[in-house]
C-alpha atoms as a PDB file:
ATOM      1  CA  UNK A   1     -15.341 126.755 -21.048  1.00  0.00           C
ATOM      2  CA  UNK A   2     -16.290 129.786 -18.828  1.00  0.00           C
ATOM      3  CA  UNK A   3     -18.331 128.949 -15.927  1.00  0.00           C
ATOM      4  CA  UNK A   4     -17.850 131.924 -13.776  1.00  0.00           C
ATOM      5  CA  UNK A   5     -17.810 136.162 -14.540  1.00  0.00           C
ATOM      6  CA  UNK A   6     -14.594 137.291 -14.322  1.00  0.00           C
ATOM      7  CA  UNK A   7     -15.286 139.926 -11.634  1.00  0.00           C
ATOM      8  CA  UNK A   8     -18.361 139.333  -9.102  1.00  0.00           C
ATOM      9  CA  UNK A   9     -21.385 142.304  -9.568  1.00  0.00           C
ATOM     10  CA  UNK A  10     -21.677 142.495  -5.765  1.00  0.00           C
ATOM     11  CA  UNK A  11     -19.405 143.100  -2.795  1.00  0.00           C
ATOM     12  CA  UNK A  12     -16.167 141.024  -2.570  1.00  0.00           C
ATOM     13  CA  UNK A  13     -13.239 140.434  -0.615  1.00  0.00           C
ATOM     14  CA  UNK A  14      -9.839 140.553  -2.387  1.00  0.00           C
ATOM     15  CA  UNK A  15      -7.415 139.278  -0.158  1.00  0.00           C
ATOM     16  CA  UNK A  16      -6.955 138.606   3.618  1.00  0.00           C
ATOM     17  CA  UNK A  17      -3.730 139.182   5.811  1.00  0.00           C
ATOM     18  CA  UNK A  18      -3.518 139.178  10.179  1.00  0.00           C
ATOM     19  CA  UNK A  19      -5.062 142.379  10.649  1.00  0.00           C
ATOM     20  CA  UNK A  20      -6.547 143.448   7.482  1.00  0.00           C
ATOM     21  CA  UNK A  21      -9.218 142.370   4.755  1.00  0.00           C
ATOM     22  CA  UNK A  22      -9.344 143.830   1.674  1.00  0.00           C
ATOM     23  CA  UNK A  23     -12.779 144.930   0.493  1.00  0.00           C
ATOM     24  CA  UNK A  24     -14.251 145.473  -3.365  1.00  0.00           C
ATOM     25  CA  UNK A  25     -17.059 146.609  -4.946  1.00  0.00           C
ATOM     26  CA  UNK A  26     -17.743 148.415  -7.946  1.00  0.00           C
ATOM     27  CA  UNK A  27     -13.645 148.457  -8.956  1.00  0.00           C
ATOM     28  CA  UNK A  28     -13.313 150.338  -6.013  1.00  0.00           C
ATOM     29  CA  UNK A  29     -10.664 148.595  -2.921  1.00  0.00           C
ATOM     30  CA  UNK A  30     -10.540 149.240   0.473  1.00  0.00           C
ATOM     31  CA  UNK A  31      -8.079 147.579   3.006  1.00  0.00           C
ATOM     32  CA  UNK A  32     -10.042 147.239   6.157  1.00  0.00           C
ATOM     33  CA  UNK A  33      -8.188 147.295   9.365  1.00  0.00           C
ATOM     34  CA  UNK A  34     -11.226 146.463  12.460  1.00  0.00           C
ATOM     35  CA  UNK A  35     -13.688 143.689  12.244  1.00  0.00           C
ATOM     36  CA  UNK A  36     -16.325 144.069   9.670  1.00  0.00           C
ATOM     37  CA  UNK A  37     -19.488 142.501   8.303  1.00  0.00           C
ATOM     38  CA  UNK A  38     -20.616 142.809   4.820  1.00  0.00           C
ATOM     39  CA  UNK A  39     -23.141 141.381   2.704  1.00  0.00           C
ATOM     40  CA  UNK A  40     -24.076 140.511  -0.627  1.00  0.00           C
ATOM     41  CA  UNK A  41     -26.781 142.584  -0.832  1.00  0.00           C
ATOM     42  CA  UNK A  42     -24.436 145.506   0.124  1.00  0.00           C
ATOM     43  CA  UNK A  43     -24.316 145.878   3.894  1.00  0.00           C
ATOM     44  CA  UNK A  44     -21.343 146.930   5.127  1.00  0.00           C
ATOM     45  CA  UNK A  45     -20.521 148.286   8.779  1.00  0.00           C
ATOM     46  CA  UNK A  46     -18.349 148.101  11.685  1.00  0.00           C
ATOM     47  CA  UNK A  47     -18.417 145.302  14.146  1.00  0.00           C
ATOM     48  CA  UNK A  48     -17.575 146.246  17.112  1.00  0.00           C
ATOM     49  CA  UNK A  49     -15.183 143.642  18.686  1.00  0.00           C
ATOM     50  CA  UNK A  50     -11.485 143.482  18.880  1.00  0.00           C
ATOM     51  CA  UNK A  51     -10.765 140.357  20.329  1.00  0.00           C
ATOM     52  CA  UNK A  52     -13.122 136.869  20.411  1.00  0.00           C
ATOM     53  CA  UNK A  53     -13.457 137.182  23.915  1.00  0.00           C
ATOM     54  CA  UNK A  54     -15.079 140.399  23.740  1.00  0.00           C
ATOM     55  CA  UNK A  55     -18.229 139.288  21.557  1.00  0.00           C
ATOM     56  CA  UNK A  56     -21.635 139.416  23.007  1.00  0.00           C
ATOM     57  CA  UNK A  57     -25.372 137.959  22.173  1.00  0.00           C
ATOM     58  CA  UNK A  58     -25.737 141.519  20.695  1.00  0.00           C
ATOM     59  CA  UNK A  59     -23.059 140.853  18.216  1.00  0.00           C
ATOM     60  CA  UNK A  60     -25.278 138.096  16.696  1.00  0.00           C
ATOM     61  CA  UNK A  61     -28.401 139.591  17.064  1.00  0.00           C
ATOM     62  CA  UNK A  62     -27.679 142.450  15.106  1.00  0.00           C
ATOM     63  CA  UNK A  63     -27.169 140.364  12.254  1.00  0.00           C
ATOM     64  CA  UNK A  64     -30.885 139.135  12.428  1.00  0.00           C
ATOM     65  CA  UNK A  65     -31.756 142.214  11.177  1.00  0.00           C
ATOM     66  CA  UNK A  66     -30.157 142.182   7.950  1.00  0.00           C
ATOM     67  CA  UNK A  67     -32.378 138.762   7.096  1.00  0.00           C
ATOM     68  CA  UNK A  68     -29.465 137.014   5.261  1.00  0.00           C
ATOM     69  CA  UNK A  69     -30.453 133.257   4.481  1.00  0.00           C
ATOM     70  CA  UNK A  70     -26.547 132.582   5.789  1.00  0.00           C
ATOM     71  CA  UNK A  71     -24.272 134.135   8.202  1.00  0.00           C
ATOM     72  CA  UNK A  72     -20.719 133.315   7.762  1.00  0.00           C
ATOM     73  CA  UNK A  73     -18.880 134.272  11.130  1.00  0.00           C
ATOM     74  CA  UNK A  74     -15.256 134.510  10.651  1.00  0.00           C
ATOM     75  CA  UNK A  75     -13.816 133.710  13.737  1.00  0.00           C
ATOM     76  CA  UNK A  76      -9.930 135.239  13.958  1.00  0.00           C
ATOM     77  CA  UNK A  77      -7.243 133.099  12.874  1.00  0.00           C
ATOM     78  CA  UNK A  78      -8.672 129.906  14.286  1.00  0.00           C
ATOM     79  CA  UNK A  79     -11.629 127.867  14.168  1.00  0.00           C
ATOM     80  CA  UNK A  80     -13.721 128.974  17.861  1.00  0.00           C
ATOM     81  CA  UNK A  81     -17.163 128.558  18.135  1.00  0.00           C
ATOM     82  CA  UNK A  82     -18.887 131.050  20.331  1.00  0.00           C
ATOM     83  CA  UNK A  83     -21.740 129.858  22.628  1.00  0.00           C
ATOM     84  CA  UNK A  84     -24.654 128.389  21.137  1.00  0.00           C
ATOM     85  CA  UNK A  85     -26.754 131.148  23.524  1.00  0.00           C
ATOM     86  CA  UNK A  86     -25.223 134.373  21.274  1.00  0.00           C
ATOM     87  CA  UNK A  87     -26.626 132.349  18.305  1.00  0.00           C
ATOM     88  CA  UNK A  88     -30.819 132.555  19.196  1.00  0.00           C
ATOM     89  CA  UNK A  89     -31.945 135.469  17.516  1.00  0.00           C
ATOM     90  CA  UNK A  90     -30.301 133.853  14.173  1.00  0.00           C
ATOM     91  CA  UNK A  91     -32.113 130.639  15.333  1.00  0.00           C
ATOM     92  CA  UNK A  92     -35.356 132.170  16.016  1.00  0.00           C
ATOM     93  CA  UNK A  93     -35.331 134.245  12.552  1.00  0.00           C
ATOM     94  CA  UNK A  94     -34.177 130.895  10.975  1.00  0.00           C
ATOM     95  CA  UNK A  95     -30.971 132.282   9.445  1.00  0.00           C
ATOM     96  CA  UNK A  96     -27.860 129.639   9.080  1.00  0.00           C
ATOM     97  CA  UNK A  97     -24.659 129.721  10.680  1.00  0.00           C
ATOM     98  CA  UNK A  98     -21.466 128.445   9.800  1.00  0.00           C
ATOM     99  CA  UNK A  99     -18.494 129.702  11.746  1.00  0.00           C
ATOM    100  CA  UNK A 100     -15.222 128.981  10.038  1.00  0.00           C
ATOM    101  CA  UNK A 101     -11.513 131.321  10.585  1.00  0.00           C
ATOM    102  CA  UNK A 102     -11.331 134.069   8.962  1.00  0.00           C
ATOM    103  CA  UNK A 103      -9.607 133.360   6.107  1.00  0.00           C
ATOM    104  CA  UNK A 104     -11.959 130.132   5.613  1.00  0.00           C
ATOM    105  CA  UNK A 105     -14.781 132.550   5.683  1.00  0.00           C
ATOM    106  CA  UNK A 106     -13.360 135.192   3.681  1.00  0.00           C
ATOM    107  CA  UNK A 107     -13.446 132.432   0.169  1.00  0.00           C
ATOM    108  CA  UNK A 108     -16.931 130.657   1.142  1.00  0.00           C
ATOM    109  CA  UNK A 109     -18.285 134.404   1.010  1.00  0.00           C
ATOM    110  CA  UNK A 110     -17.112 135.159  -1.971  1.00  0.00           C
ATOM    111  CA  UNK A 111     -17.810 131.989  -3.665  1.00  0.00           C
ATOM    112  CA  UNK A 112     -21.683 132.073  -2.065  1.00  0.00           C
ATOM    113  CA  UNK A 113     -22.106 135.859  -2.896  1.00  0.00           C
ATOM    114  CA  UNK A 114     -20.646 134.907  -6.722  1.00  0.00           C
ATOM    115  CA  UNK A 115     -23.843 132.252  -6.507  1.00  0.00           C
ATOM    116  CA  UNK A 116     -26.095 135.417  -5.898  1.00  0.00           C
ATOM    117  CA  UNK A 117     -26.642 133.553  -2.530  1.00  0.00           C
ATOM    118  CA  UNK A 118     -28.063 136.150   0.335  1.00  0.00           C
ATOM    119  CA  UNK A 119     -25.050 136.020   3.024  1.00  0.00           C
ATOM    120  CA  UNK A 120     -23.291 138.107   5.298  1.00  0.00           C
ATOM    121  CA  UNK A 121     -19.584 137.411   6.260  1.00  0.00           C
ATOM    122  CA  UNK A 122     -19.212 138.524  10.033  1.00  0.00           C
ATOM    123  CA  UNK A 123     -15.432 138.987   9.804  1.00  0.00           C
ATOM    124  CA  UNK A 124     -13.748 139.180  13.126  1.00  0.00           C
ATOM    125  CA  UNK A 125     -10.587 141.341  12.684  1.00  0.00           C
ATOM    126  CA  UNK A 126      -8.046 140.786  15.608  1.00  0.00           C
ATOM    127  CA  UNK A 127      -5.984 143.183  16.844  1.00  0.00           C
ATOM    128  CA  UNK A 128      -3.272 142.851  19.463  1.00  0.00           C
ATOM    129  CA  UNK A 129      -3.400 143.852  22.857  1.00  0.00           C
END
């Protein structure tokens, strides 16, 4: 019994790796070497941020803007939570936050996107110093 499309009709990651996500959408791929937030409704742009330490309240707060129900923030190759404080525009839009690593994040987007769920994976992309 089929319970799922073989290929999802919006934007989808295709496989992770330290460094690098790899993007779909439309049978085009893209291997994506920064951190990056895309969306099921198909927002896609740069996030600025190299490193965990280096993310700000304006990180989240652009997010807001995008009025996903969920954000997914993919944070590096562990599990860190930044401070609840960069979280309050999200809060005050009342948009949901689950922070999970990267690679954690990566399959709960694709598998909430493939639901036709309104979310936006905030993939931080490490590089090394």
């Amino acid at each position: 019994m089929k319970l799922q499309p073989d290929k999802l009709n919006v934007q989808s990651i295709l496989g992770y790796g330290p460094g690098w996500v790899g993007l779909g959408h439309n049978g085009v791929a893209e291997k994506v070497e920064r951190s990056i937030v895309i969306g099921s409704g198909g927002e896609k742009f740069d996030w600025h941020c190299n490193r965990f330490e280096e993310l700000t309240e304006q990180h989240f707060s652009q997010l807001s803007a995008t009025q996903p129900e969920l954000v997914i923030f993919g944070s590096g190759s562990r599990l860190r939570f930044a401070p609840p404080a960069f979280m309050r525009a999200l809060m005050q839009s009342r948009i949901g936050v689950e922070t999970m690593d990267t690679l954690a994040a990566c399959r709960t987007y694709n598998i909430l996107a493939g639901e036709g769920r309104r979310v936006i994976a905030a993939l931080l992309i490490e590089t090394a110093l």
